[in-house]
C-alpha atoms as a PDB file:
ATOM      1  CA  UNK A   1      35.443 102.932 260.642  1.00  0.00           C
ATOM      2  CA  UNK A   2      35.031  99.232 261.136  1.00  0.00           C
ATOM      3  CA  UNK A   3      33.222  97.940 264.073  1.00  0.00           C
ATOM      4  CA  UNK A   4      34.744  95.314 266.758  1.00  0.00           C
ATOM      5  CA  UNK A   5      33.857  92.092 266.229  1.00  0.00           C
ATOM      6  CA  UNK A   6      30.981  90.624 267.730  1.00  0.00           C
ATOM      7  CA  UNK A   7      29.005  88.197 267.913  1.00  0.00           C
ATOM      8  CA  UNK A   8      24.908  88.759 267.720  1.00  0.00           C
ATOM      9  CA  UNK A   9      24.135  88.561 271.361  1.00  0.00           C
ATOM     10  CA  UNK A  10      26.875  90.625 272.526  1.00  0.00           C
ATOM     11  CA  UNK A  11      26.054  93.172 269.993  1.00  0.00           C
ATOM     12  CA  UNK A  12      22.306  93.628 271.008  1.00  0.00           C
ATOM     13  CA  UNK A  13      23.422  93.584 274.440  1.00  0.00           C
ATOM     14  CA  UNK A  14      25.420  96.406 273.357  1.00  0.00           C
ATOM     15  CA  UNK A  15      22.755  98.412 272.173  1.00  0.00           C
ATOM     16  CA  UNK A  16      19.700  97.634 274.032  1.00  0.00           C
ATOM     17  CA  UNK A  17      19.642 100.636 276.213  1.00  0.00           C
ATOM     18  CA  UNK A  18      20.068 103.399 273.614  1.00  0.00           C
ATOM     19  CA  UNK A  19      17.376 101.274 271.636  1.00  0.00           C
ATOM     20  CA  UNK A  20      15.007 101.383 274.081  1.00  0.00           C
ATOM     21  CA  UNK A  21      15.687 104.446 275.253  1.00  0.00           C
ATOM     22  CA  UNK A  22      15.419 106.594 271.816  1.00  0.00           C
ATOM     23  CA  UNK A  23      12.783 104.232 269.526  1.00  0.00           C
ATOM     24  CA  UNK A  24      10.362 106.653 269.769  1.00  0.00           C
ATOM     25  CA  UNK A  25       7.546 104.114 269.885  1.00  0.00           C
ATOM     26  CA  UNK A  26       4.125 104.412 271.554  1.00  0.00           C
ATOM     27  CA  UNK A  27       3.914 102.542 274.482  1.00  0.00           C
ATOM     28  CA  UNK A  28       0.581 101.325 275.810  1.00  0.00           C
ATOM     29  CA  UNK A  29      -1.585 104.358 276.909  1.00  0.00           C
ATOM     30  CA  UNK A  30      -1.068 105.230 281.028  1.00  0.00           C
ATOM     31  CA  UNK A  31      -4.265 106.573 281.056  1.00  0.00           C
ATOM     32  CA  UNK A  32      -7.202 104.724 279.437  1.00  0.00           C
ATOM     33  CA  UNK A  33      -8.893 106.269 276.627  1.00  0.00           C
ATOM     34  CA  UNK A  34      -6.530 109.326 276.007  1.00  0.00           C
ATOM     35  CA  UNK A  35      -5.059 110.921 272.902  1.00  0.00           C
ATOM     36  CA  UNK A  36      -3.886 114.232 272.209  1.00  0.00           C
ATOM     37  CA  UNK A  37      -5.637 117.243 273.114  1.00  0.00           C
ATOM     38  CA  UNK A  38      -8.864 117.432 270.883  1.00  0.00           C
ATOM     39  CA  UNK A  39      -8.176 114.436 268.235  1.00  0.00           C
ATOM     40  CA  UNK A  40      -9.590 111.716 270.207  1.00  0.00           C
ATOM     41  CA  UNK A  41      -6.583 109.279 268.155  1.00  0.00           C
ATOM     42  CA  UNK A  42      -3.162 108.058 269.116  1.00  0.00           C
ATOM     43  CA  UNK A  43      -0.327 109.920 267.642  1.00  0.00           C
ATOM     44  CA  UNK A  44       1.411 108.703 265.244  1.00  0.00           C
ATOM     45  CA  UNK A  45       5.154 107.479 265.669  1.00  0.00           C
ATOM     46  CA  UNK A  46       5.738 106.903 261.912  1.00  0.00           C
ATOM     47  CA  UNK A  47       5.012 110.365 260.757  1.00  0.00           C
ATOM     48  CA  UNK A  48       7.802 112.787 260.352  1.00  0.00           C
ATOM     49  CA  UNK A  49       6.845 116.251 258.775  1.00  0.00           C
ATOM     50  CA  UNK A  50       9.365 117.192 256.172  1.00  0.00           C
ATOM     51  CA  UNK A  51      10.128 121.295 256.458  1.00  0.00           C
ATOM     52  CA  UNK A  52       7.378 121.407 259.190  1.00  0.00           C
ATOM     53  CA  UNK A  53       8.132 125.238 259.615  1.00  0.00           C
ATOM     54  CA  UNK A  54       6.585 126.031 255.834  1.00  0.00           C
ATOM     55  CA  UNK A  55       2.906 124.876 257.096  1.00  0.00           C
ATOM     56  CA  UNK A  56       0.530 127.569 257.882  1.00  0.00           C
ATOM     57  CA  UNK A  57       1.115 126.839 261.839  1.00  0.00           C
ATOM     58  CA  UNK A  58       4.622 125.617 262.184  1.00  0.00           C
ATOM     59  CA  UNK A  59       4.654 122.938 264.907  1.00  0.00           C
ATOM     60  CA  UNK A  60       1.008 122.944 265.825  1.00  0.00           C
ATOM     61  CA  UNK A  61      -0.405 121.614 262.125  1.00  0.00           C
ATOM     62  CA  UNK A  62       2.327 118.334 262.981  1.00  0.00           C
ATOM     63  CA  UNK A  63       1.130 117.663 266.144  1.00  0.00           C
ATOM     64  CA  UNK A  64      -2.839 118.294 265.342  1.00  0.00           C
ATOM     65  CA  UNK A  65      -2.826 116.026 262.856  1.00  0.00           C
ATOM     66  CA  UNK A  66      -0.205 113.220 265.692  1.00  0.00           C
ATOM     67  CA  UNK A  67       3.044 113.405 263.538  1.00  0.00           C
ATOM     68  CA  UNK A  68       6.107 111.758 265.884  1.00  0.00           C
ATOM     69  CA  UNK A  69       8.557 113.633 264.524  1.00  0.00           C
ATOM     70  CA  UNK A  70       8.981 117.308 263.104  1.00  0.00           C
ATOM     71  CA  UNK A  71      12.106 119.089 260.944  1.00  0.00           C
ATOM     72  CA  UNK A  72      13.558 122.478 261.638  1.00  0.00           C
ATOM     73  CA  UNK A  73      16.091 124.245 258.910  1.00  0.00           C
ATOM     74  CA  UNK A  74      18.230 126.372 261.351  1.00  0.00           C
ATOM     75  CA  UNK A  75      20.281 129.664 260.268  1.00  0.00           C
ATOM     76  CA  UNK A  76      23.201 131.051 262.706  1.00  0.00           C
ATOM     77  CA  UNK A  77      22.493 134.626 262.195  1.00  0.00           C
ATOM     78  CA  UNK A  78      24.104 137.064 264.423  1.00  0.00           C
ATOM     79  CA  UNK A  79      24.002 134.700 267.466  1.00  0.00           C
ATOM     80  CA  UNK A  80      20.340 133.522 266.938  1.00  0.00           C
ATOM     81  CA  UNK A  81      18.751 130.334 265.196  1.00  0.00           C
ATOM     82  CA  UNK A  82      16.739 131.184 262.732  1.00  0.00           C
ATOM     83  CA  UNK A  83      14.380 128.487 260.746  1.00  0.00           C
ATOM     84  CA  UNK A  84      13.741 128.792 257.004  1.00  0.00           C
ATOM     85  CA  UNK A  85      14.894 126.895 254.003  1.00  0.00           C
ATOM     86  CA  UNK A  86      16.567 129.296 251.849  1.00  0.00           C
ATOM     87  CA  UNK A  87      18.379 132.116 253.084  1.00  0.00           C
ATOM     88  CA  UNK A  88      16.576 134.868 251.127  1.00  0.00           C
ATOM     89  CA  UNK A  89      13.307 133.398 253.628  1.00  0.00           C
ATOM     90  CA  UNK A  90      15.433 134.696 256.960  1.00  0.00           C
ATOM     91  CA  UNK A  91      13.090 136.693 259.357  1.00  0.00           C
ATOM     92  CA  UNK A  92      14.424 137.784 262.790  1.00  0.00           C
ATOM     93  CA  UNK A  93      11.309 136.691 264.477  1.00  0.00           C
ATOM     94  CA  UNK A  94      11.332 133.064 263.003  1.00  0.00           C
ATOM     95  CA  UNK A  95      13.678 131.947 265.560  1.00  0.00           C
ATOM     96  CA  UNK A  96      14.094 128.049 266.762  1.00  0.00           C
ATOM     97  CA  UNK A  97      12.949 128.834 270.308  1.00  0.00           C
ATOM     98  CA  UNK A  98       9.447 130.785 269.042  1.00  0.00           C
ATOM     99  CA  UNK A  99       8.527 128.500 266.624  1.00  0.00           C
ATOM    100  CA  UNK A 100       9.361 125.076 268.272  1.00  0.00           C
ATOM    101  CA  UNK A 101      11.094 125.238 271.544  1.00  0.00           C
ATOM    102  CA  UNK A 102       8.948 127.419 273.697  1.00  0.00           C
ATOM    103  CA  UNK A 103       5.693 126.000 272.405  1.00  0.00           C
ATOM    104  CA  UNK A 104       6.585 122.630 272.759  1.00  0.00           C
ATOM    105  CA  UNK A 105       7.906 123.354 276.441  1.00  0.00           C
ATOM    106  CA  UNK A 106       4.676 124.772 277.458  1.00  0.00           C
ATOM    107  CA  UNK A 107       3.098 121.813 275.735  1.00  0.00           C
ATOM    108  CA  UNK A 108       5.094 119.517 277.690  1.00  0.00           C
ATOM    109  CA  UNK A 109       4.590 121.092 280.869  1.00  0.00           C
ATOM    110  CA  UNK A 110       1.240 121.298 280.269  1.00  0.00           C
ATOM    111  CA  UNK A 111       0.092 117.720 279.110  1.00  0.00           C
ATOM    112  CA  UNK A 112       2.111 116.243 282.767  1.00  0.00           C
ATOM    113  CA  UNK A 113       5.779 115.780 281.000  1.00  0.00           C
ATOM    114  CA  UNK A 114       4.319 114.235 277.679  1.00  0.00           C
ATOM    115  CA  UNK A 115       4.059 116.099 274.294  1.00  0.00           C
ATOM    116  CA  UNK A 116       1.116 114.244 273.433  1.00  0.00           C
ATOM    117  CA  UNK A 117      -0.616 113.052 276.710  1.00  0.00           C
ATOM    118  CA  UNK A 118      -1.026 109.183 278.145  1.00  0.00           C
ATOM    119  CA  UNK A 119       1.539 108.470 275.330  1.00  0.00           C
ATOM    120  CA  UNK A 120       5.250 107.783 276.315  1.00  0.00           C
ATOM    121  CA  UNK A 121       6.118 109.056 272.574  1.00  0.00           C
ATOM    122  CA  UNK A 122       9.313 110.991 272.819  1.00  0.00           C
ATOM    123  CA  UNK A 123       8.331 113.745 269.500  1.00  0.00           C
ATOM    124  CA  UNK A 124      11.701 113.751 267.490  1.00  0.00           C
ATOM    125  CA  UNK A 125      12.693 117.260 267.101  1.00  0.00           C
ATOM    126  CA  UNK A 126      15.379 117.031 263.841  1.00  0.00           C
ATOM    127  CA  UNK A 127      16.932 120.175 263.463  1.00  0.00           C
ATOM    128  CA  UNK A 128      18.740 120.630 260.349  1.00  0.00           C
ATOM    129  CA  UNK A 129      22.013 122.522 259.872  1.00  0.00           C
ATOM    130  CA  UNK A 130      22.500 125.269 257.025  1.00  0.00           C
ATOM    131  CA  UNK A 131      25.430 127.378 258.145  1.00  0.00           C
ATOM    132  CA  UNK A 132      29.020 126.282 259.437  1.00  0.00           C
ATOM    133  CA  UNK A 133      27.911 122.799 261.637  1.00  0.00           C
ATOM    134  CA  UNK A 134      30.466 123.193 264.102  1.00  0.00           C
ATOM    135  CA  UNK A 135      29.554 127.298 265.846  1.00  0.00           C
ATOM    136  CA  UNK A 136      26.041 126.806 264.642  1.00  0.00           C
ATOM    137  CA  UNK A 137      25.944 123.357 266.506  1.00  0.00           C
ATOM    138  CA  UNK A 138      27.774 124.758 269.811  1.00  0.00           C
ATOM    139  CA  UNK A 139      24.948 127.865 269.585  1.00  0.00           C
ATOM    140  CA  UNK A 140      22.116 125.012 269.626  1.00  0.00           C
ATOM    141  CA  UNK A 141      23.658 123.180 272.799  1.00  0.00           C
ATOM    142  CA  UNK A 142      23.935 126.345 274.375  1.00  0.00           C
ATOM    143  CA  UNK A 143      20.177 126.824 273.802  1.00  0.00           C
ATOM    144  CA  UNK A 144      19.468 123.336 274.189  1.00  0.00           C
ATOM    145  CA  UNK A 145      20.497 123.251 278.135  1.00  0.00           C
ATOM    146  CA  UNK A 146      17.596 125.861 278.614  1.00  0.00           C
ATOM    147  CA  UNK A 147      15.068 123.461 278.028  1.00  0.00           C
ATOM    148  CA  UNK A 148      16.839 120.404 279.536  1.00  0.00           C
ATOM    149  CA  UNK A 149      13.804 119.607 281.437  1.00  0.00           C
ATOM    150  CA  UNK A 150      11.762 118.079 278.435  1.00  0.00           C
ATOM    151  CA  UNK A 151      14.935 117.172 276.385  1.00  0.00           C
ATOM    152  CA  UNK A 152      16.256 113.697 276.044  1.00  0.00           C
ATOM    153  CA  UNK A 153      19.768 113.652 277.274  1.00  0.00           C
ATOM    154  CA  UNK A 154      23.446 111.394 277.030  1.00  0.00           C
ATOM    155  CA  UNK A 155      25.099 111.829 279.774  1.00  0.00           C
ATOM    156  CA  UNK A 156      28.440 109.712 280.370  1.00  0.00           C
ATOM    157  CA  UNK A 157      26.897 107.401 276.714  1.00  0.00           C
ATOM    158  CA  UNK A 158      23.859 106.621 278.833  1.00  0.00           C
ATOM    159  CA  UNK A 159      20.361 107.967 277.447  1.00  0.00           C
ATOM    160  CA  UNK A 160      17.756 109.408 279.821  1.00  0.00           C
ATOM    161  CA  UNK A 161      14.525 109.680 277.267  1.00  0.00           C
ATOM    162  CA  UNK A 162      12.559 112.710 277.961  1.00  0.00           C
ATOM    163  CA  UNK A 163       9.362 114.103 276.297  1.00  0.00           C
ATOM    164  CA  UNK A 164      11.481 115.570 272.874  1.00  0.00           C
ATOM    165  CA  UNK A 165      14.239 114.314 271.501  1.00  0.00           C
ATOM    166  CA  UNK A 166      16.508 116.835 269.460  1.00  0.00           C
ATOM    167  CA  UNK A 167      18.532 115.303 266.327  1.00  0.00           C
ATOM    168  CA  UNK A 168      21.200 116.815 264.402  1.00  0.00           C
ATOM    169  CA  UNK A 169      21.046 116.909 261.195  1.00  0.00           C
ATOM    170  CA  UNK A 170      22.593 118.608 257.747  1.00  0.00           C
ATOM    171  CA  UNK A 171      26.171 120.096 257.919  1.00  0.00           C
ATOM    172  CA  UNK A 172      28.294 117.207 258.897  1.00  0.00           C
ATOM    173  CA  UNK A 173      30.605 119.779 261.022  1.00  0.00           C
ATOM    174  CA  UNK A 174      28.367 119.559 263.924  1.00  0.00           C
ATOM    175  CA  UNK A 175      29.712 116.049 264.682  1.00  0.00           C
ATOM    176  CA  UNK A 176      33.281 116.947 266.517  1.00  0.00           C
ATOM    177  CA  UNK A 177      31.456 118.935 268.267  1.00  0.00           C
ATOM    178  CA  UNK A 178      28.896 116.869 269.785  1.00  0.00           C
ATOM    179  CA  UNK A 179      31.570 114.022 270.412  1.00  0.00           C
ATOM    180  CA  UNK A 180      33.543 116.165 273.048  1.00  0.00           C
ATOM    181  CA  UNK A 181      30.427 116.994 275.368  1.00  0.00           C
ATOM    182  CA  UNK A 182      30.169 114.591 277.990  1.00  0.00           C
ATOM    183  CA  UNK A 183      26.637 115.841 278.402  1.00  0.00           C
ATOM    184  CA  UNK A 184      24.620 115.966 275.118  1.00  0.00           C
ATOM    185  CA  UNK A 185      20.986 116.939 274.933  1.00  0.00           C
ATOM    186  CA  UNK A 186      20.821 116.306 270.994  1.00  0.00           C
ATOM    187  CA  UNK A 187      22.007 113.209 268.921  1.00  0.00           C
ATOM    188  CA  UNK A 188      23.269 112.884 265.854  1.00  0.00           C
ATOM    189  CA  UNK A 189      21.577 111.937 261.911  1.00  0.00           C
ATOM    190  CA  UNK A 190      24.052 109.448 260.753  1.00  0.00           C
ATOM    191  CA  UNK A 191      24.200 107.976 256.836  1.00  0.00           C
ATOM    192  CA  UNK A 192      23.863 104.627 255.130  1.00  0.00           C
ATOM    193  CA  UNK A 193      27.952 105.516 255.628  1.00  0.00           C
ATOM    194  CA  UNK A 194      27.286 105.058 259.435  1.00  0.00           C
ATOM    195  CA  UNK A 195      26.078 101.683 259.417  1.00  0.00           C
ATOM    196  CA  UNK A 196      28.390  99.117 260.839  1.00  0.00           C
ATOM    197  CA  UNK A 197      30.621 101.993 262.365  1.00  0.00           C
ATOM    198  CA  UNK A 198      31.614 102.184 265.821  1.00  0.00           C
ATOM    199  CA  UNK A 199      29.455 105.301 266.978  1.00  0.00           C
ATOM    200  CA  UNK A 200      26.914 104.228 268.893  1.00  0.00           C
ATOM    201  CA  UNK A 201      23.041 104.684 268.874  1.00  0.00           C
ATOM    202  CA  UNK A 202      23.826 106.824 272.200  1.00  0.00           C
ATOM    203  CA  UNK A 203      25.033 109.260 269.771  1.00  0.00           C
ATOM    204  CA  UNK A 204      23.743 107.862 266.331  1.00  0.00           C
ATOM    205  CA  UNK A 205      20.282 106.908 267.056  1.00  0.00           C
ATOM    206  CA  UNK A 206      19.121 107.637 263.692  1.00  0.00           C
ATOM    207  CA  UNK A 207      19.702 106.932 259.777  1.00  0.00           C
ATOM    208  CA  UNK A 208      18.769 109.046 257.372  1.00  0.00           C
ATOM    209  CA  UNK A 209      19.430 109.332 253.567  1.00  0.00           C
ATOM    210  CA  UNK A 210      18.233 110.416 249.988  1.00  0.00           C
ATOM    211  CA  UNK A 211      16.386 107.597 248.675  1.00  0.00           C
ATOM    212  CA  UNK A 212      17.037 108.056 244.859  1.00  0.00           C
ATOM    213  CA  UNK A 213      20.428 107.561 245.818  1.00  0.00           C
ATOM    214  CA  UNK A 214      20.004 103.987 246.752  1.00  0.00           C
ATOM    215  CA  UNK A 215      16.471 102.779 244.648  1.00  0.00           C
ATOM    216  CA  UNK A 216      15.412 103.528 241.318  1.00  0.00           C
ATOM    217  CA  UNK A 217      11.841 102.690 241.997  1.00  0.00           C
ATOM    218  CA  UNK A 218       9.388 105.710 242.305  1.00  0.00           C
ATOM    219  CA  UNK A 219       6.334 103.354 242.899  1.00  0.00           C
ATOM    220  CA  UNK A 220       5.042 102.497 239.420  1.00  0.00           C
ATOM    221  CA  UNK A 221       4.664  99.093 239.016  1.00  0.00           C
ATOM    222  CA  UNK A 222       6.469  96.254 241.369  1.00  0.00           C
ATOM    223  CA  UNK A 223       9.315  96.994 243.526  1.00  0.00           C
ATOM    224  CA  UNK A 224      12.244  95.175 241.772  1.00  0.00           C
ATOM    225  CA  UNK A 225      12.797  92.188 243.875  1.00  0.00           C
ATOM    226  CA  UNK A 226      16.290  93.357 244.511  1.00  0.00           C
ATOM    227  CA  UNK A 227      15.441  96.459 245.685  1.00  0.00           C
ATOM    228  CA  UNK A 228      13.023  95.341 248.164  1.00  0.00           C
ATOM    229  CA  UNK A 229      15.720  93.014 249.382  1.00  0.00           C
ATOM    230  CA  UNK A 230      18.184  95.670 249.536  1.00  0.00           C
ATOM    231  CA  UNK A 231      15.262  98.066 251.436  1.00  0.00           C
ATOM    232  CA  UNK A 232      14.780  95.123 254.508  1.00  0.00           C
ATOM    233  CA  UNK A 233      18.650  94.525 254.525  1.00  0.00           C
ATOM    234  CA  UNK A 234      19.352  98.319 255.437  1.00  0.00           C
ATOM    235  CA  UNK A 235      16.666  98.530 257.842  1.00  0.00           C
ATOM    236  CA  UNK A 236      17.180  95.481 259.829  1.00  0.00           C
ATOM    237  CA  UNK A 237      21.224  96.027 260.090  1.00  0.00           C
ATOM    238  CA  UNK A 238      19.767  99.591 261.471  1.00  0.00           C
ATOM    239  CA  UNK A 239      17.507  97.879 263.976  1.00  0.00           C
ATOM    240  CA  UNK A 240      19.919  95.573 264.806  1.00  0.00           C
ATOM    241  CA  UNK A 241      22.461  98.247 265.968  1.00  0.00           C
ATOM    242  CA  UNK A 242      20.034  99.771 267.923  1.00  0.00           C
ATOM    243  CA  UNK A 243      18.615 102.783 265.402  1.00  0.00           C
ATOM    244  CA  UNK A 244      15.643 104.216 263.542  1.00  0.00           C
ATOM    245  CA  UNK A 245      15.518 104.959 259.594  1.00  0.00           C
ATOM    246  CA  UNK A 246      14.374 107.544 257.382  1.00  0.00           C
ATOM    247  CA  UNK A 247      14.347 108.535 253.623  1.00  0.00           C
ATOM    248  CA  UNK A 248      14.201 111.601 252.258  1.00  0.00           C
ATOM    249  CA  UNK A 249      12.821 112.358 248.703  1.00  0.00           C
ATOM    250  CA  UNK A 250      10.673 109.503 248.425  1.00  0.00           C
ATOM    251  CA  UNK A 251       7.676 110.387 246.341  1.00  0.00           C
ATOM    252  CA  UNK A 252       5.232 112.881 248.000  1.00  0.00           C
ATOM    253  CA  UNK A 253       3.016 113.319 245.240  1.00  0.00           C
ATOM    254  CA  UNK A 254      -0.807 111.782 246.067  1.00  0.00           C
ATOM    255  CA  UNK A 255      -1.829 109.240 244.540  1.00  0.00           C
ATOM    256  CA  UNK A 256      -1.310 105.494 243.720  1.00  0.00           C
ATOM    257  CA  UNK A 257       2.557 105.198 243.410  1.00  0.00           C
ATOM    258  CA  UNK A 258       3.583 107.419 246.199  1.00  0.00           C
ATOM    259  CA  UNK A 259       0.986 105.127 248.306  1.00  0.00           C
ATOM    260  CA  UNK A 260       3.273 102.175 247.012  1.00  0.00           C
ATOM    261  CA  UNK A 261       6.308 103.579 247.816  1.00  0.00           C
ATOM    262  CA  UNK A 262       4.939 103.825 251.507  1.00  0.00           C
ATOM    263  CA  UNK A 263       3.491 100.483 252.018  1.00  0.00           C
ATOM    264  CA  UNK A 264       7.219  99.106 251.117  1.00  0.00           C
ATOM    265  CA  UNK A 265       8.805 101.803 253.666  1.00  0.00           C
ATOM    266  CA  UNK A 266       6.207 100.002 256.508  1.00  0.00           C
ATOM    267  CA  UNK A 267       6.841  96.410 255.324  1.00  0.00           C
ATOM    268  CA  UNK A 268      10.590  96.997 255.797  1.00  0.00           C
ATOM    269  CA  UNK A 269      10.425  98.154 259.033  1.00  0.00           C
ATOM    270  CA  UNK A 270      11.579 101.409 258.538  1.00  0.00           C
ATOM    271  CA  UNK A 271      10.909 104.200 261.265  1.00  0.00           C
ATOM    272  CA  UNK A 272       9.705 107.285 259.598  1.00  0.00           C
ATOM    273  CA  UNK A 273       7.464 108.240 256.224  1.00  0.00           C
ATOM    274  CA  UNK A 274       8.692 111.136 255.148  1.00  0.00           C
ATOM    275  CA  UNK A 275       6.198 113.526 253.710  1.00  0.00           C
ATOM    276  CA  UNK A 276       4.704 117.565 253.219  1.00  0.00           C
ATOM    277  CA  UNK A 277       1.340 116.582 253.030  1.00  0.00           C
ATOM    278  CA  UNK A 278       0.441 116.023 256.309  1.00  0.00           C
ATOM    279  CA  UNK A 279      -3.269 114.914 256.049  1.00  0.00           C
ATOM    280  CA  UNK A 280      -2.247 112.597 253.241  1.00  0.00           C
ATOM    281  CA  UNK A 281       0.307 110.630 255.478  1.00  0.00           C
ATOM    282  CA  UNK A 282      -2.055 110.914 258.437  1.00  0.00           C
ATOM    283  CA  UNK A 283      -5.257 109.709 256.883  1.00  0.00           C
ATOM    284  CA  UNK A 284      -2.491 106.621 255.083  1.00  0.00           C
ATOM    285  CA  UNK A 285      -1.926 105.600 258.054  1.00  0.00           C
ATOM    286  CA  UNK A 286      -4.457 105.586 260.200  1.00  0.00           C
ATOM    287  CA  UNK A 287      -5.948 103.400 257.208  1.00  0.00           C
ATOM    288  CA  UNK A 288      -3.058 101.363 258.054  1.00  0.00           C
ATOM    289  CA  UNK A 289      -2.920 100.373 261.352  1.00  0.00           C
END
């Protein structure tokens, strides 16, 4: 769909509230000195943990080690959500609320309202889609409301940021869906297709997208000039509309051209580095900031 015309002003106007409200950014510390519980370091925004759930300690490995964001694969099984990959991996007691939803409520409730505490970092909760999007997706909002309380929420296409912020991902069905509620406490993961559309970050706030699909450049040698050009152009038209980017299958093996392919991703501007190896990102940027 093609967007309205509008001029630059009138389209940041548009979007400064679900920008603000759904950034994910750490703000300055309220309380002097804190971090989360035992690191004695400020989380870290950037960090999203690709197929958290296949750690050792789903969940608590992200946040030990200050990741901003986490992903859950979700399964409608017989009316529950269960997380895995692959569906061969399905076990009953690997359900969305025990691995990520309960634990990160009693987090919340006990760190004062924040998941990490003293930092107003909403922890982006993407939960990807493998069955049907549309009765898997109305299943999630059903569970969703139950934990409303910690939940970011649109309500009427205004944001209210709360201490997690649940994203939609995978089978594209889930979209109707989340359209027709007037009260949403998830948000959509759009595509480079999304860009320029007229969704807006109140249900869009994020762009994601495979990143072979778009560059050729795995981190050996110089980013073609072109590419790099192409990298800041998607990411500032995102920004500029009021969302957050992410790629997906960007190199993630360790060494010296996946460390390449990350300095470009924080040059650009974009929101998340993608990764499995969660010390490795962690420990890159740290070094970083």
């Amino acid at each position: 769909m093609t967007a309205p015309t509008r001029t630059p002003h009138t389209r940041r106007a548009a979007v400064v509230t679900a920008a603000a409200a759904l950034a994910g950014s750490i703000a300055t510390p309220a309380l002097a000195g804190t971090a989360d519980r035992g690191r004695g370091r400020p989380p870290l925004r950037r960090a999203h943990a690709h197929n958290d759930y296949e750690h050792p300690h789903p969940l608590a490995d992200a946040l030990g080690h200050g990741f901003g964001s986490v992903e859950a694969d979700i399964w409608l099984v017989d009316g529950r959500l269960l997380v895995a990959h692959d569906e061969s991996e399905l076990d009953p007691a690997r359900t969305l609320e025990a691995l990520y939803l309960d634990p990160l409520l009693r987090r919340v409730r006990a760190q004062h309202g924040r998941v990490y505490r003293g930092y107003r970092l909403s922890l982006q909760l993407l939960i990807d889609i493998k069955t049907a999007g549309g009765p898997t997706y109305r299943e999630l909002s059903r569970r969703l409301r139950r934990y409303r309380s910690m939940l970011s929420v649109c309500a009427g296409g205004h944001v209210h940021p709360g201490a997690v912020t649940a994203v939609v991902s995978g089978d594209r069905g889930a979209r109707a869906p989340m359209e027709a509620e007037t009260v949403r406490h998830a948000f959509y993961d759009g595509r480079l297709t999304d860009l320029g559309g007229s969704a807006p970050a109140a249900l869009i706030p994020l762009i994601s997208d495979n990143w072979s699909l778009s560059f050729t450049w795995q981190g050996v040698g110089p980013m073609p000039p072109g590419e790099r050009a192409e990298l800041r152009r998607i990411a500032a038209a995102a920004h500029d509309e009021g969302r957050r980017v992410r790629w997906w299958a960007t190199p993630d093996q360790p060494g010296p051209p996946r460390e390449a392919v990350w300095r470009e991703l924080l040059d650009a501007g974009v929101d998340y580095l993608n990764t499995d190896d969660l010390a490795g990102l962690e420990a890159f940027l740290r070094a970083a900031r």
